[in-house]
Structure formats: structure tokens, C-alpha cells
PDB file of N, CA and C in Angstrom:
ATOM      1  N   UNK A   1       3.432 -92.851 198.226  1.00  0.00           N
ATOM      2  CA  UNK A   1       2.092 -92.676 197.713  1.00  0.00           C
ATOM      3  C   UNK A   1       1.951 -93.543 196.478  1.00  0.00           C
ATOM      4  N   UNK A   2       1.103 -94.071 196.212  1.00  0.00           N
ATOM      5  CA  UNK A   2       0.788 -95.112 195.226  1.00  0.00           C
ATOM      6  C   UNK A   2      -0.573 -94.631 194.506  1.00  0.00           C
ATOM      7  N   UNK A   3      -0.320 -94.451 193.051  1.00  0.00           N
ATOM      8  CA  UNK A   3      -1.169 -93.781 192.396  1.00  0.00           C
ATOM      9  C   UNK A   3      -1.527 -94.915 191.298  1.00  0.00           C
ATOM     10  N   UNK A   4      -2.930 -95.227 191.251  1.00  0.00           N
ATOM     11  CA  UNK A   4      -3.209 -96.323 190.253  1.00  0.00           C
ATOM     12  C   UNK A   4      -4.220 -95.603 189.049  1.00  0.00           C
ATOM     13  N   UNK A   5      -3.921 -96.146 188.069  1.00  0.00           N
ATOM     14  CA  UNK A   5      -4.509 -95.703 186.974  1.00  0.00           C
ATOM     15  C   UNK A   5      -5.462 -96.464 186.045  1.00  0.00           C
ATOM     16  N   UNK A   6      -5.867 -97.184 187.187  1.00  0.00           N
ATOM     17  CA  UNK A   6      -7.008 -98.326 186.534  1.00  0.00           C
ATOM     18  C   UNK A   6      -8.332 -97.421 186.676  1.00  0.00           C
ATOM     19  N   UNK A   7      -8.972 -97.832 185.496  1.00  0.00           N
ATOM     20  CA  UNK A   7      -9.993 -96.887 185.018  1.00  0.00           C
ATOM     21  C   UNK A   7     -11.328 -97.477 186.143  1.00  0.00           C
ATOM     22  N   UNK A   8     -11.348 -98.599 186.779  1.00  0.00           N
ATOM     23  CA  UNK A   8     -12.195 -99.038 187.711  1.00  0.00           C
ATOM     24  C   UNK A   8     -12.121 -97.979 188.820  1.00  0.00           C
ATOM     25  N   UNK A   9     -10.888 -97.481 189.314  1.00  0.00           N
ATOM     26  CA  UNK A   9     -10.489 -97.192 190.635  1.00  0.00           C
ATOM     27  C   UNK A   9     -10.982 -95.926 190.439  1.00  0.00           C
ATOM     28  N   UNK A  10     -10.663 -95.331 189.056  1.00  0.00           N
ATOM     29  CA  UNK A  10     -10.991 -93.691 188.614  1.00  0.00           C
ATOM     30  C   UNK A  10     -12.597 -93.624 188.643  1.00  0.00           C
ATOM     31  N   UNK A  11     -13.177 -94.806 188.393  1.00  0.00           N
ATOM     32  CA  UNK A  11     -14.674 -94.830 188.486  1.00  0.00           C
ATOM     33  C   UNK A  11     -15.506 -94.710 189.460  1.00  0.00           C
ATOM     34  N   UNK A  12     -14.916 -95.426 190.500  1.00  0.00           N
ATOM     35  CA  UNK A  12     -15.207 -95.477 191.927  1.00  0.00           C
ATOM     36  C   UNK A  12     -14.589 -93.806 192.269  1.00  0.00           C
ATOM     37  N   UNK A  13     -14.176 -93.527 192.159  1.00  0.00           N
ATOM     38  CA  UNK A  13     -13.466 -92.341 193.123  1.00  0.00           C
ATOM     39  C   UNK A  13     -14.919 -91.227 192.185  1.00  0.00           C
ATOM     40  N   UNK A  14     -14.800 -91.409 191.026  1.00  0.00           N
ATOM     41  CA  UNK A  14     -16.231 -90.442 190.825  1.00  0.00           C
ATOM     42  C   UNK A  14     -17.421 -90.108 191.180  1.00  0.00           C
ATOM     43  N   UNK A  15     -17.770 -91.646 190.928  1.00  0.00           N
ATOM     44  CA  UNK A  15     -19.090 -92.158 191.993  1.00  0.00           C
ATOM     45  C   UNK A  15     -19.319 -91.622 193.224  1.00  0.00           C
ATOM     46  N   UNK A  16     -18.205 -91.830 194.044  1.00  0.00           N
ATOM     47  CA  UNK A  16     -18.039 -91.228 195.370  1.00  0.00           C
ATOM     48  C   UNK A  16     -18.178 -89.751 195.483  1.00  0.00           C
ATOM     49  N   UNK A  17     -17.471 -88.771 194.605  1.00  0.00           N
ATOM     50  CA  UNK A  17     -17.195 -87.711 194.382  1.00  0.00           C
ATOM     51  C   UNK A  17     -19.111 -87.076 194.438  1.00  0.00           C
ATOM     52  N   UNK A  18     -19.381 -87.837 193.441  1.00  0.00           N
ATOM     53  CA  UNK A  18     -20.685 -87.498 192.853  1.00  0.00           C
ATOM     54  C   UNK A  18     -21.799 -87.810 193.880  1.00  0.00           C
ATOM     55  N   UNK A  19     -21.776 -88.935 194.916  1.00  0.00           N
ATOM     56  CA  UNK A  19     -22.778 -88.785 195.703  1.00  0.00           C
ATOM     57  C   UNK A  19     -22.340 -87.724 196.635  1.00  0.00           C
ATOM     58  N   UNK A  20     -21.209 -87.642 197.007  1.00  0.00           N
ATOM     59  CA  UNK A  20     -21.147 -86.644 198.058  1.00  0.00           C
ATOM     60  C   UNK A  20     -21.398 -84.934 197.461  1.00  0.00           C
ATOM     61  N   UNK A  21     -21.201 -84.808 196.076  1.00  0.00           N
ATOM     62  CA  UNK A  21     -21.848 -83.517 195.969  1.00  0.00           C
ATOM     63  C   UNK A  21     -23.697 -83.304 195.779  1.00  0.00           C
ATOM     64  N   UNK A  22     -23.609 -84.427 195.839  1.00  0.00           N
ATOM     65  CA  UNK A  22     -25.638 -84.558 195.579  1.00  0.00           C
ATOM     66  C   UNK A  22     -25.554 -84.592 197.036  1.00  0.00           C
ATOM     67  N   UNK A  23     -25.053 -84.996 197.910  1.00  0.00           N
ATOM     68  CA  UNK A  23     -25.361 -84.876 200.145  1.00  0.00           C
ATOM     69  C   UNK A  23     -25.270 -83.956 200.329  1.00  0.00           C
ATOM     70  N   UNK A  24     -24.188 -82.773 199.599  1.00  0.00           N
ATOM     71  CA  UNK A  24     -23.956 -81.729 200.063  1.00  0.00           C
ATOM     72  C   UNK A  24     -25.550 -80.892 199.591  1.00  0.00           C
ATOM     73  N   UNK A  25     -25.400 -80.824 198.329  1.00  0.00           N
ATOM     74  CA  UNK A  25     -26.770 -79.981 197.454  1.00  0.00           C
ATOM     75  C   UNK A  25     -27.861 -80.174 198.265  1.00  0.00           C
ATOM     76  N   UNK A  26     -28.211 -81.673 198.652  1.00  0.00           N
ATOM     77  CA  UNK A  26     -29.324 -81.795 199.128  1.00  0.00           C
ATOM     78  C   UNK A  26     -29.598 -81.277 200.678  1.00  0.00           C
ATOM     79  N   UNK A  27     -28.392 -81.141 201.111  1.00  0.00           N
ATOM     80  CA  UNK A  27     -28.328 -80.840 202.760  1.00  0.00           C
ATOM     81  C   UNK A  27     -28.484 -79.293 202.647  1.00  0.00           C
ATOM     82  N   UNK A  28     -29.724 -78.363 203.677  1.00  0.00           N
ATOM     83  CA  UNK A  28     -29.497 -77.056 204.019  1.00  0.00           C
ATOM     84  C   UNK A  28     -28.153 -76.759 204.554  1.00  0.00           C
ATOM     85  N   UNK A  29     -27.572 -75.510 203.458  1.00  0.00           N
ATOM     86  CA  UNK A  29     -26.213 -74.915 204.610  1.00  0.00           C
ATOM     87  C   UNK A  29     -26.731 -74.311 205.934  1.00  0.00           C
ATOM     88  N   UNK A  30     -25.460 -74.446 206.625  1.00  0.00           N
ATOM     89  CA  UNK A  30     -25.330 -73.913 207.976  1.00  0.00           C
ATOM     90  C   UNK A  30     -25.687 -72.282 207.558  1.00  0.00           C
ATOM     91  N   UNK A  31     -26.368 -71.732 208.963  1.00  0.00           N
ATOM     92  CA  UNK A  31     -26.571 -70.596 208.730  1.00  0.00           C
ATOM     93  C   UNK A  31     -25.128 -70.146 208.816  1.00  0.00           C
ATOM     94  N   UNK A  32     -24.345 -70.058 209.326  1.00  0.00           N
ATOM     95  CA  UNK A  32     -23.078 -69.138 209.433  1.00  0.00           C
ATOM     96  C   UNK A  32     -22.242 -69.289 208.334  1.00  0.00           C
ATOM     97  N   UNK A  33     -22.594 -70.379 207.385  1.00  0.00           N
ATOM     98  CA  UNK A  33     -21.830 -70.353 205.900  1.00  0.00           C
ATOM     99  C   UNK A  33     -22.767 -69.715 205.244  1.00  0.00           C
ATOM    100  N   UNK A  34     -24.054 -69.710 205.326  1.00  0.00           N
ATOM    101  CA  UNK A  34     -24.949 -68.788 204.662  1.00  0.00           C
ATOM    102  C   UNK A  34     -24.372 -67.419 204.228  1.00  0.00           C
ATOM    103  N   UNK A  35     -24.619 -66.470 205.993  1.00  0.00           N
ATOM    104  CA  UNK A  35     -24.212 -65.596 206.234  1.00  0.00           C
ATOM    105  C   UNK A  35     -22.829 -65.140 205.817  1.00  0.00           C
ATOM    106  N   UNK A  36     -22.151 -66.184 205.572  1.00  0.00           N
ATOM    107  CA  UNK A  36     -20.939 -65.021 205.067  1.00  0.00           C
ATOM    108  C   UNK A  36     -20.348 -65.239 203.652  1.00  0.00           C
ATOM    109  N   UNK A  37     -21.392 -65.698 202.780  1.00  0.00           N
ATOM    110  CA  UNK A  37     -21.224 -65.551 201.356  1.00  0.00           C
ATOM    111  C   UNK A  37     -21.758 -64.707 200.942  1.00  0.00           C
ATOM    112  N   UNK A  38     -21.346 -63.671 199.898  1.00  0.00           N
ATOM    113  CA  UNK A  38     -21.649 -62.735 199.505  1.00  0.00           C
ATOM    114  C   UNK A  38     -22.947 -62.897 198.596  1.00  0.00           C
ATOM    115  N   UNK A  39     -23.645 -61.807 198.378  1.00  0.00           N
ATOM    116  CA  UNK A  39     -25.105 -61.485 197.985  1.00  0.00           C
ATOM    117  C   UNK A  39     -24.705 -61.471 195.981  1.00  0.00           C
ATOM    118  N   UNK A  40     -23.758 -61.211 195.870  1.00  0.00           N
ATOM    119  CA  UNK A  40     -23.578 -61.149 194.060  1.00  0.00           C
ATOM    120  C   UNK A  40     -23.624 -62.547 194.505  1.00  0.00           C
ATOM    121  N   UNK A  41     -23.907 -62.648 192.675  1.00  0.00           N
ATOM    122  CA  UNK A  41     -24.365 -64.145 191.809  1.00  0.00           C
ATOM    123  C   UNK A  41     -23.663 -63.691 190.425  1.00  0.00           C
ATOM    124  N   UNK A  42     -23.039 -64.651 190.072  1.00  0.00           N
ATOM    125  CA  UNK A  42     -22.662 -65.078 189.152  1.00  0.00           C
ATOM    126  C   UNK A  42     -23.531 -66.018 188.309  1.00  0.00           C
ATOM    127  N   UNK A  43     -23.965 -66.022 187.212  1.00  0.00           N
ATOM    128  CA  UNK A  43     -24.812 -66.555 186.063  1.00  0.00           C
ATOM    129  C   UNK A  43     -24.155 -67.434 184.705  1.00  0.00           C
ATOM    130  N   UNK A  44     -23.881 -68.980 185.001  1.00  0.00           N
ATOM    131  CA  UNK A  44     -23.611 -69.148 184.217  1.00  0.00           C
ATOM    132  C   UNK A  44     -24.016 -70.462 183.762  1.00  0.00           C
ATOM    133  N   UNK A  45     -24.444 -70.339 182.089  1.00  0.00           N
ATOM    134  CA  UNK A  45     -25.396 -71.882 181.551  1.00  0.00           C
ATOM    135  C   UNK A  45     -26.483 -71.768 182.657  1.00  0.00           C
ATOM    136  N   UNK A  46     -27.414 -70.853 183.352  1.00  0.00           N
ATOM    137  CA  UNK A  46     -28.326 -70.472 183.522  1.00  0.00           C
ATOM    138  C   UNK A  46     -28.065 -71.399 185.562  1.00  0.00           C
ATOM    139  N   UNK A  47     -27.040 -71.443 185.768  1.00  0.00           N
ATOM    140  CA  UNK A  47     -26.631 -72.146 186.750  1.00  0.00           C
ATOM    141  C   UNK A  47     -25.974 -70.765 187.970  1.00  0.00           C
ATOM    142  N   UNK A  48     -26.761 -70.557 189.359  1.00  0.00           N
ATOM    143  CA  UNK A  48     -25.915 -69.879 189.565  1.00  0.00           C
ATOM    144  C   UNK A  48     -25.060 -69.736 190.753  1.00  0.00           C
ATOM    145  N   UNK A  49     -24.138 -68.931 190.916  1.00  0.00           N
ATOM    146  CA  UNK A  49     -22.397 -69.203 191.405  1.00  0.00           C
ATOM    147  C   UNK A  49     -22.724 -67.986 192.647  1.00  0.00           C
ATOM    148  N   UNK A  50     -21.996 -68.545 193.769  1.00  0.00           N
ATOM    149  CA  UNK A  50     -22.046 -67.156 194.950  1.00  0.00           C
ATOM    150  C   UNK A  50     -20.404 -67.877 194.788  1.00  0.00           C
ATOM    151  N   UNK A  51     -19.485 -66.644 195.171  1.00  0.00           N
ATOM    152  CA  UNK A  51     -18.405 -66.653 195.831  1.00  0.00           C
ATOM    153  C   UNK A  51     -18.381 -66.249 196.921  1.00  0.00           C
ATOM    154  N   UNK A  52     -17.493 -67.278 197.595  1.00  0.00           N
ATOM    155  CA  UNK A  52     -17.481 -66.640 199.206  1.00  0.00           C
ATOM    156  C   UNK A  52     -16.206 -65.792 199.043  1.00  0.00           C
ATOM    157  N   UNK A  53     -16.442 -64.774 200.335  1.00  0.00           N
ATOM    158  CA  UNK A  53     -15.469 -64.073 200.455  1.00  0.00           C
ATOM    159  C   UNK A  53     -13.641 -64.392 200.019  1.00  0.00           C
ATOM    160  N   UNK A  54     -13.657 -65.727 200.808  1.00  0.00           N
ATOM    161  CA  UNK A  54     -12.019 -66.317 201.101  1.00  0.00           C
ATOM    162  C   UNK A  54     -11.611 -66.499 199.455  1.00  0.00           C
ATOM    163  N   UNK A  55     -12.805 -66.597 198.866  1.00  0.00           N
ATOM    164  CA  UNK A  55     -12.268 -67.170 197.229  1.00  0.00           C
ATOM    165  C   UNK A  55     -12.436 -65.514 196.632  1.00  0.00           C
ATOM    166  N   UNK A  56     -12.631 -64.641 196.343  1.00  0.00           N
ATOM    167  CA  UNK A  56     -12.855 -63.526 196.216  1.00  0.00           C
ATOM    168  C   UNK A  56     -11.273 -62.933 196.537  1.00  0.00           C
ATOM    169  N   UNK A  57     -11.036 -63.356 198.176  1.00  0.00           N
ATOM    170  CA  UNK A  57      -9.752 -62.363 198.985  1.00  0.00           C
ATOM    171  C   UNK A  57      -8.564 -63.025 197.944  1.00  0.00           C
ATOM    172  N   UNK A  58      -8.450 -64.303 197.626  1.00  0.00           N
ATOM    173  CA  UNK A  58      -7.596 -65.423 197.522  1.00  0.00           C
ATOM    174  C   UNK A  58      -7.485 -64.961 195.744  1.00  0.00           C
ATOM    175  N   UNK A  59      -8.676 -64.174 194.981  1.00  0.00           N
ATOM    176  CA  UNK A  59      -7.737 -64.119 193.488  1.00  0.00           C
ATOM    177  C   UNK A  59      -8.100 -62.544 193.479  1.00  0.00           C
ATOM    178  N   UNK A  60      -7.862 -61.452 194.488  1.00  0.00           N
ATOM    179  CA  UNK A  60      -7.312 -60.188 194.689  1.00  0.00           C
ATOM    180  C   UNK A  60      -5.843 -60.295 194.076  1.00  0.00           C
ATOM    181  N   UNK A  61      -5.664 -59.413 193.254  1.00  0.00           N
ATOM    182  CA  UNK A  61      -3.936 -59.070 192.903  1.00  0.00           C
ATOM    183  C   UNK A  61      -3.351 -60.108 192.733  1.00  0.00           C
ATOM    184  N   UNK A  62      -3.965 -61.349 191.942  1.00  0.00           N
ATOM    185  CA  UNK A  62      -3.698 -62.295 190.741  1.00  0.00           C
ATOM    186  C   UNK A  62      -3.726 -61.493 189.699  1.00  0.00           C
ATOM    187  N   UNK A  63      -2.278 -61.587 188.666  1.00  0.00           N
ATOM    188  CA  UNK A  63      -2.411 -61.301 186.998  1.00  0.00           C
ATOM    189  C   UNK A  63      -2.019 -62.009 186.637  1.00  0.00           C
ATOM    190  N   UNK A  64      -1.650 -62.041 185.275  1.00  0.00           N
ATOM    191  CA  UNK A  64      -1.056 -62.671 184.537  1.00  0.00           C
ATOM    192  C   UNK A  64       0.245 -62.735 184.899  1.00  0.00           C
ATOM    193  N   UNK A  65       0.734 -62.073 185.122  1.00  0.00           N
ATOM    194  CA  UNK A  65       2.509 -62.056 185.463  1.00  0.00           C
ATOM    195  C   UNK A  65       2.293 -63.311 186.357  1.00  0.00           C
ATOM    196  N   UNK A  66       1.363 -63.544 186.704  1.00  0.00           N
ATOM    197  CA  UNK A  66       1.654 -64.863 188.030  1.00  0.00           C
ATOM    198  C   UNK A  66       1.727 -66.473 187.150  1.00  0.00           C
ATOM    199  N   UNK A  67       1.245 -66.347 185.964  1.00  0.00           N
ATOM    200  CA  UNK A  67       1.328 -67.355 185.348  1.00  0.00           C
ATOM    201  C   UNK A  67       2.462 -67.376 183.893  1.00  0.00           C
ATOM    202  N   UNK A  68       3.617 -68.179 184.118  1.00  0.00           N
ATOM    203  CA  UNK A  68       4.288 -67.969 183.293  1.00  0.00           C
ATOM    204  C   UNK A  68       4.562 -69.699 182.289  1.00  0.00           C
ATOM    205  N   UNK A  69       3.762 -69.771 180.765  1.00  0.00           N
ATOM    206  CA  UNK A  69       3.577 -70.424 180.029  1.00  0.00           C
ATOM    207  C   UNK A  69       4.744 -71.615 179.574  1.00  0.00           C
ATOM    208  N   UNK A  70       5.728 -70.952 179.725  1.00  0.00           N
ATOM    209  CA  UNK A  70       7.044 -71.620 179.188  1.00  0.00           C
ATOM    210  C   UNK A  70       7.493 -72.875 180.278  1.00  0.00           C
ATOM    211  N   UNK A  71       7.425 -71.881 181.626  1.00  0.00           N
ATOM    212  CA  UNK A  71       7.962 -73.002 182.620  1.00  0.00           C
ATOM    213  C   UNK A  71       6.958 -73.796 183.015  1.00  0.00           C
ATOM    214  N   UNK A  72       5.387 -73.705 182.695  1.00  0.00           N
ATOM    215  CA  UNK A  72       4.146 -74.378 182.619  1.00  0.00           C
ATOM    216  C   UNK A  72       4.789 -75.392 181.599  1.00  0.00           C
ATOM    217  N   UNK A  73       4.910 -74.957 180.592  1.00  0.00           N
ATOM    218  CA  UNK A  73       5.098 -76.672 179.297  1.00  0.00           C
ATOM    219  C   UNK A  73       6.589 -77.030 179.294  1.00  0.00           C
ATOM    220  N   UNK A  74       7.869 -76.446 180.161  1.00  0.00           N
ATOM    221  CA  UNK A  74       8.825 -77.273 180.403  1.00  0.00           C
ATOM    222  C   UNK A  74       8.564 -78.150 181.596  1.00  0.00           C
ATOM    223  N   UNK A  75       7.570 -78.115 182.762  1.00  0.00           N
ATOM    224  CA  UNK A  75       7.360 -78.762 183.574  1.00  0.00           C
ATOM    225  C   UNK A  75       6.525 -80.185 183.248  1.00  0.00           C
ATOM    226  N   UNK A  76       5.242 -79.632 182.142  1.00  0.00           N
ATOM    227  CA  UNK A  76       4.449 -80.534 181.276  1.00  0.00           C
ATOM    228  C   UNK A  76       5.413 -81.852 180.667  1.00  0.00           C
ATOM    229  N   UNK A  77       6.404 -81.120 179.364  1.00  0.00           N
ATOM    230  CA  UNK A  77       7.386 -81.862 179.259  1.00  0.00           C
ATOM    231  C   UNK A  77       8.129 -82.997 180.350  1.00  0.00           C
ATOM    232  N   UNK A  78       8.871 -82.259 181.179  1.00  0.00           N
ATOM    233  CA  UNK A  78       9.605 -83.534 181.991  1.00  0.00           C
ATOM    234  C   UNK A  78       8.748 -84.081 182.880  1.00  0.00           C
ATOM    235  N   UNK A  79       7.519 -84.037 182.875  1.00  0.00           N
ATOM    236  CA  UNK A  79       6.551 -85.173 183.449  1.00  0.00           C
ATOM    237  C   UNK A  79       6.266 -86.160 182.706  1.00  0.00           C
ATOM    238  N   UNK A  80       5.846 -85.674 181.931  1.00  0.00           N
ATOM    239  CA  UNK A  80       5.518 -86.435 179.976  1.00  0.00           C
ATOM    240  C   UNK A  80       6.636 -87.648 179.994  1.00  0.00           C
ATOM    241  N   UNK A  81       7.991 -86.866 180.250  1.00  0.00           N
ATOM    242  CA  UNK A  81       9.320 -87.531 179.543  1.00  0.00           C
ATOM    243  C   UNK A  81       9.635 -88.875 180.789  1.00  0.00           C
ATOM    244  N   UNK A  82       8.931 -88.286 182.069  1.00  0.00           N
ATOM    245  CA  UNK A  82       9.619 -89.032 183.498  1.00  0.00           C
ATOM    246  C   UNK A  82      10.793 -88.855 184.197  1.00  0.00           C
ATOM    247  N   UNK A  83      11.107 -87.298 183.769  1.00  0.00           N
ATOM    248  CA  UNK A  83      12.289 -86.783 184.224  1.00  0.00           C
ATOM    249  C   UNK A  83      12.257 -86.071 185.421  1.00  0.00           C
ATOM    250  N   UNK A  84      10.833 -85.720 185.694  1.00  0.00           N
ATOM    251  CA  UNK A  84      10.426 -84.219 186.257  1.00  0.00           C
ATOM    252  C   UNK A  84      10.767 -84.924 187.633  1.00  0.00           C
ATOM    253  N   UNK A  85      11.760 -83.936 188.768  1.00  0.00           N
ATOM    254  CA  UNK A  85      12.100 -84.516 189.747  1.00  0.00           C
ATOM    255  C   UNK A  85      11.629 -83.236 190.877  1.00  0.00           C
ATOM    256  N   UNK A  86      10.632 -83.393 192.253  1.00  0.00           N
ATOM    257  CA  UNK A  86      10.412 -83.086 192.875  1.00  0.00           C
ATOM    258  C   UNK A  86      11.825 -82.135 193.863  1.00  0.00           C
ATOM    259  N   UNK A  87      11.302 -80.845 193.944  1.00  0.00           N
ATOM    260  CA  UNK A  87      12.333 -80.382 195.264  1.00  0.00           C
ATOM    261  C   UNK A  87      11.615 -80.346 196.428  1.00  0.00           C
ATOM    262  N   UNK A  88      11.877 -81.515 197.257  1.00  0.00           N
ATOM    263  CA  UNK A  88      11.354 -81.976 198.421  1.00  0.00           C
ATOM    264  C   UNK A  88      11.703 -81.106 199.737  1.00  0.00           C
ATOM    265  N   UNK A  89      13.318 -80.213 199.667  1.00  0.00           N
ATOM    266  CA  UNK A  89      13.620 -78.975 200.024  1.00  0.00           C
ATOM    267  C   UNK A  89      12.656 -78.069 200.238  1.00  0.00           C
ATOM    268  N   UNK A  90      12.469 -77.648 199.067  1.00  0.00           N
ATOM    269  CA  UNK A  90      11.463 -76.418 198.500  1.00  0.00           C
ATOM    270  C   UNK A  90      10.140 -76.899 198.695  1.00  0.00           C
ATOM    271  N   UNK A  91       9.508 -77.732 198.698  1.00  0.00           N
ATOM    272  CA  UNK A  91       8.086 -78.178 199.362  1.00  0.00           C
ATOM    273  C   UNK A  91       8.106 -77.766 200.691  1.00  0.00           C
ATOM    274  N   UNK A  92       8.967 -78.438 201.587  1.00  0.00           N
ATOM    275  CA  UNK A  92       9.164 -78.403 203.122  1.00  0.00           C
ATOM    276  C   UNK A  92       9.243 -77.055 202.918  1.00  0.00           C
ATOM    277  N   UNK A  93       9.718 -76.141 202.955  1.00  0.00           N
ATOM    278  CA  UNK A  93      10.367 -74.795 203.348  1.00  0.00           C
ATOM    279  C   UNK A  93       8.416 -73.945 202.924  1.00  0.00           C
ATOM    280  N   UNK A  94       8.173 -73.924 201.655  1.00  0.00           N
ATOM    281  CA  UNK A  94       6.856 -73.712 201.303  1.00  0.00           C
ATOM    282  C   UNK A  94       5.893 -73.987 202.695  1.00  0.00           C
ATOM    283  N   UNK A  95       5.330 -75.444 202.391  1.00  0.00           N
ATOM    284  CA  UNK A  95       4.155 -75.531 203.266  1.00  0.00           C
ATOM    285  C   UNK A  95       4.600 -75.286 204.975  1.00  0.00           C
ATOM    286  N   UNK A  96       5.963 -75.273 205.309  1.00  0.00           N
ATOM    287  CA  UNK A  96       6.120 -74.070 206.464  1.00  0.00           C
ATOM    288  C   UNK A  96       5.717 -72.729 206.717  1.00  0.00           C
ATOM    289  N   UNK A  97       6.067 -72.254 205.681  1.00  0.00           N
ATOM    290  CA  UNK A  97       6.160 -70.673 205.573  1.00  0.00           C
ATOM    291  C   UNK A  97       4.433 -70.745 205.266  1.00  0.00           C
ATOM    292  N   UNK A  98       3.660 -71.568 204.620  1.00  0.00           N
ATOM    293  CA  UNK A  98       2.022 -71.145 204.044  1.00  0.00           C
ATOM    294  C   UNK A  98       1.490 -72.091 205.393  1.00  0.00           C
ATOM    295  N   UNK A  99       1.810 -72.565 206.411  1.00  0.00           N
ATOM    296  CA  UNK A  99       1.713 -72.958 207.996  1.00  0.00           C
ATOM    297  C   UNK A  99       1.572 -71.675 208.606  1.00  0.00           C
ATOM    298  N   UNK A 100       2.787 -71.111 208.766  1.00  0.00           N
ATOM    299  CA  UNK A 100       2.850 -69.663 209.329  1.00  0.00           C
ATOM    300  C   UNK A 100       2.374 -69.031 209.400  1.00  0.00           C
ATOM    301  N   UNK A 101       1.788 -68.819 207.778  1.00  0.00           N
ATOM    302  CA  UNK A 101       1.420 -67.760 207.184  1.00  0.00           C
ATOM    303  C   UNK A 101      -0.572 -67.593 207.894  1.00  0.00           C
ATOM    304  N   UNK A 102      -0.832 -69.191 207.874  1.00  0.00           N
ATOM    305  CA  UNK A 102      -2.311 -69.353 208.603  1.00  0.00           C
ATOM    306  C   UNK A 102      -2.079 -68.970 210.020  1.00  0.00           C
ATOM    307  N   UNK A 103      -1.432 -69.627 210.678  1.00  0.00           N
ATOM    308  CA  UNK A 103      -1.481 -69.364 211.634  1.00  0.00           C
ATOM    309  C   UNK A 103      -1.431 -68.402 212.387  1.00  0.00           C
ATOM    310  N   UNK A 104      -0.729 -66.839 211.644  1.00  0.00           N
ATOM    311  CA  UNK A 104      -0.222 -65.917 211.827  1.00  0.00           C
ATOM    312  C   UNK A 104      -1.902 -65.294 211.963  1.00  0.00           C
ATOM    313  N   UNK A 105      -2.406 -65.486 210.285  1.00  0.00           N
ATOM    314  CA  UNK A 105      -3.600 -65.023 209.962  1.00  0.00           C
ATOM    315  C   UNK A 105      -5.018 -65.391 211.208  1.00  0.00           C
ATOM    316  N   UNK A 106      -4.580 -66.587 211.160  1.00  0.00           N
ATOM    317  CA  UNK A 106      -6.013 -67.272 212.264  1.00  0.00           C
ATOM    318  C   UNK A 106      -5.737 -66.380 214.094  1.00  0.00           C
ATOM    319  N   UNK A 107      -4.146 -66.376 213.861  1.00  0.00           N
ATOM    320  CA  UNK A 107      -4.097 -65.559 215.249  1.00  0.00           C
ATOM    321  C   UNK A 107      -4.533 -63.942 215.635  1.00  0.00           C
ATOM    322  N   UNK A 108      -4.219 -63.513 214.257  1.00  0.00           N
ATOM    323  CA  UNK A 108      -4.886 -61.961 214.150  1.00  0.00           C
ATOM    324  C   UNK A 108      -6.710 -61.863 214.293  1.00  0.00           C
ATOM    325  N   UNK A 109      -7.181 -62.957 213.822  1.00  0.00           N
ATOM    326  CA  UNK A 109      -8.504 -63.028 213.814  1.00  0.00           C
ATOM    327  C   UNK A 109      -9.608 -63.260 215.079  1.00  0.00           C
ATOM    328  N   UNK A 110      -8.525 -63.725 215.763  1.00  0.00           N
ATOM    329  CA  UNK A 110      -8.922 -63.874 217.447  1.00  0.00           C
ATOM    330  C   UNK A 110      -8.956 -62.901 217.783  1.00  0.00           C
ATOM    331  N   UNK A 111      -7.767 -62.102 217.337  1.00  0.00           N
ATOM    332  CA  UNK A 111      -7.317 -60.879 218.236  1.00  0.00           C
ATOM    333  C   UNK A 111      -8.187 -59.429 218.014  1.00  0.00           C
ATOM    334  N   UNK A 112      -8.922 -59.679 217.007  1.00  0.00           N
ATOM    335  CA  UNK A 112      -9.584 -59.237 216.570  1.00  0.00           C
ATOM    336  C   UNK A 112     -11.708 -59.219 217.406  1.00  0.00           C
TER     337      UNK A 112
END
């Protein structure tokens, strides 16, 4: 993967970013994404927020214990430093098991 940090390339990728959220805004949603966002609103800077369900289910029984500060700014650090070395192990084994874990889910939902 090749990551460039030319402020042109970062410009373009905004641009892009930015018309496609003005296509989206401007385009009517589908009724069936309609329908299954919830009726609360969130209010904020007079702007306002629906959460859909999946984002709702997805920070259920999140706390704080899930975020731990130290190994947040030793990780910060050896990125900073160019030390920070990927476990390519532990990735693979992860996005298996969070594979599964959909698939398991998407299969109950049929079954359903």
C-alpha cells in the first residue's frame, strides 16, 4: 500500500469526499433505509442526527474500560518514533473471527 502525503493528493481526495456527500444529501433515501432509522433526533449546532439502529446496537455495552489511554499513547509513540510494527498474525486471525462473526449474524437473519 502506498500512502502519499502530498497535500495536492489530500486535496483531491476531499473534493471527492465532498461532492459525494452533497450526491448523497441531494439524492431522496431509499424507502427501506428510511424505514429502518429510528424516529429520535439528535440536535446538534441546530443540525439534526437520526441514528440508525446498527450504530445504536454497535455502541450498546461500550465503556470506558474499552478504552485504555496508556496503550493509546504507547502506540501514538512508536508510530511517531517509526518503530510501531504491525501483527499481521493477529490481523488475519481478527478479521476471520469478525468474517464469522457476520456471517454467523447474516445467517441467523435469514433464518429468521
Amino acid at each position: 500500500m502506498k500512502i502519499d502525503n502530498r497535500a495536492d493528493s489530500a486535496n483531491a481526495l476531499s473534493r471527492t469526499a465532498a461532492a459525494r456527500q452533497q450526491a448523497r444529501d441531494a439524492a431522496p433515501a431509499p424507502a427501506s433505509e428510511t424505514a429502518s432509522r429510528s424516529a429520535s433526533h439528535v440536535a446538534s449546532a441546530g443540525v439534526p442526527v437520526t441514528l440508525s439502529d446498527n450504530v445504536r446496537t454497535a455502541t450498546v455495552g461500550r465503556g470506558s474500560a474499552d478504552f485504555n489511554a496508556q496503550k493509546v499513547a504507547e502506540v501514538k509513540n512508536a508510530i511517531d518514533q517509526g518503530t510501531y510494527r504491525v501483527n499481521a498474525e493477529a490481523v488475519a486471525d481478527k478479521l476471520l473471527d469478525n468474517a464469522a462473526e457476520t456471517l454467523a449474524h447474516a445467517s441467523q437473519q435469514r433464518s429468521h
